[in-house]
Protein backbone atom coordinates (compact mmCIF):
# COMPACT_ATOMS: atom_id res chain seq x y z
CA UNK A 1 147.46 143.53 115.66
CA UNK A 2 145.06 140.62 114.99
CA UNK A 3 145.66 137.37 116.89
CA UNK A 4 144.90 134.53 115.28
CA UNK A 5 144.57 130.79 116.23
CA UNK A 6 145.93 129.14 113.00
CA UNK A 7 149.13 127.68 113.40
CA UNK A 8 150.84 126.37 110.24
CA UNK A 9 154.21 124.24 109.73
CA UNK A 10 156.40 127.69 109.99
CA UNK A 11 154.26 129.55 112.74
CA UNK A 12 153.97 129.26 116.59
CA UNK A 13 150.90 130.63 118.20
CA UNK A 14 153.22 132.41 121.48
CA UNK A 15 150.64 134.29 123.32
CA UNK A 16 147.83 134.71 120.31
CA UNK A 17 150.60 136.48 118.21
CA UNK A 18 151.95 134.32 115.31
CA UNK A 19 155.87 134.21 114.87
CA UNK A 20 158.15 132.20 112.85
CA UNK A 21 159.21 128.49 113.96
CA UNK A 22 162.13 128.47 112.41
CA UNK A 23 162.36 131.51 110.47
CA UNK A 24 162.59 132.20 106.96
CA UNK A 25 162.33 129.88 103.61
CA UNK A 26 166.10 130.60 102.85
CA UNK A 27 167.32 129.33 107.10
CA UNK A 28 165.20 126.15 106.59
CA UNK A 29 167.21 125.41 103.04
CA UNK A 30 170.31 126.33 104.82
CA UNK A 31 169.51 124.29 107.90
CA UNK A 32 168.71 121.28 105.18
CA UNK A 33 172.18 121.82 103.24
CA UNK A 34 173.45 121.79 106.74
CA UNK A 35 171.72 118.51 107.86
CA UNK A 36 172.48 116.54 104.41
CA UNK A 37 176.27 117.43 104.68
CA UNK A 38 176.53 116.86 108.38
CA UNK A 39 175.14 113.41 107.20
CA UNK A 40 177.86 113.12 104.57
CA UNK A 41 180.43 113.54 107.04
CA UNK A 42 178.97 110.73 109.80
CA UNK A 43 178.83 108.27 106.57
CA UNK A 44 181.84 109.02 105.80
CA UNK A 45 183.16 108.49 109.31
CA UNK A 46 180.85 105.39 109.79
CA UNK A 47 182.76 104.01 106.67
CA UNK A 48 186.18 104.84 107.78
CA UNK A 49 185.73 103.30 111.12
CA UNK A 50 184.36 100.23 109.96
CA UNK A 51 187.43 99.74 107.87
CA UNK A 52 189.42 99.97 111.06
CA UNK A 53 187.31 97.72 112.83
CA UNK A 54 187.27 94.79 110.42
CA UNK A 55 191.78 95.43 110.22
CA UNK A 56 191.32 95.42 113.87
CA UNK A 57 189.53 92.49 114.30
CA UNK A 58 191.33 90.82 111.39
CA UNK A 59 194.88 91.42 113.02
CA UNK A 60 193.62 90.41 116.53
CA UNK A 61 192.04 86.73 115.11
CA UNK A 62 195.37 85.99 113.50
CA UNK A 63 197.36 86.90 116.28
CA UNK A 64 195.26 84.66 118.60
CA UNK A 65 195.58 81.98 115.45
CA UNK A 66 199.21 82.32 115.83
CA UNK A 67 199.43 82.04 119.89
CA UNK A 68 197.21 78.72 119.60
CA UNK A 69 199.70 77.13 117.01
CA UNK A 70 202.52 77.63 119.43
CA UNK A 71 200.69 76.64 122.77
CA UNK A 72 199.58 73.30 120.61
CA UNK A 73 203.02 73.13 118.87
CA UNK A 74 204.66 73.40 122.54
CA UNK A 75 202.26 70.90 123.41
CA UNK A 76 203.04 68.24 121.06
CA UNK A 77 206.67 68.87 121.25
CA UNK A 78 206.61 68.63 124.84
CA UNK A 79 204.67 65.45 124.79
CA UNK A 80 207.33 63.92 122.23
CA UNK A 81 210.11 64.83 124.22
CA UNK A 82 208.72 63.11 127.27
CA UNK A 83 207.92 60.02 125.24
CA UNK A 84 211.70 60.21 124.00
CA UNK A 85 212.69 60.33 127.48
CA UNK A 86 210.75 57.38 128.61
CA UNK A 87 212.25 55.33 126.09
CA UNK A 88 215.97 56.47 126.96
CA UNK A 89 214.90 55.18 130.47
CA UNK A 90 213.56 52.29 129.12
CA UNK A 91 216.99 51.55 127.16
CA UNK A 92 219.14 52.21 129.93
CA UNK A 93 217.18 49.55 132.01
């Protein structure tokens, strides 16, 4: 066996004897088919989730849209009925 000190992008030098990195032409495509669908999949996912986000968020600023119109609407109804009330005082006087 002949040890040799060249070490290309599929070869490790382990103790002077060359082996495969990764092993052979055909596991590196596989391992690349692998990679670009597993990145398919997280897009995909990324995408999906995104959607859900933006309803989420959507839903939650026009529920807190809604809640302000009826703490302001209380507000001004409250602040009309105590006006109303000071003038039935007022009357009675």
């Amino acid at each position: 066996m002949r040890t040799t000190l060249k070490c290309d992008s599929m070869t490790q030098l382990v103790s002077g004897v060359t082996t495969p990195l990764l092993g052979s032409h055909e596991a590196l495509e596989s391992e690349i088919k692998w990679l670009r669908e597993r990145l398919h999949t997280v897009e995909t996912e990324n995408a999906a989730m995104s959607v859900k986000l933006n309803q989420q968020q959507w839903e939650l600023q026009n529920r807190l849209a809604e809640i302000e119109m009826h703490i302001c609407g209380s507000r001004s109804t409250s602040s009309l009925g105590e006006e109303e009330n000071e003038r039935n005082r007022e009357s009675i006087i």
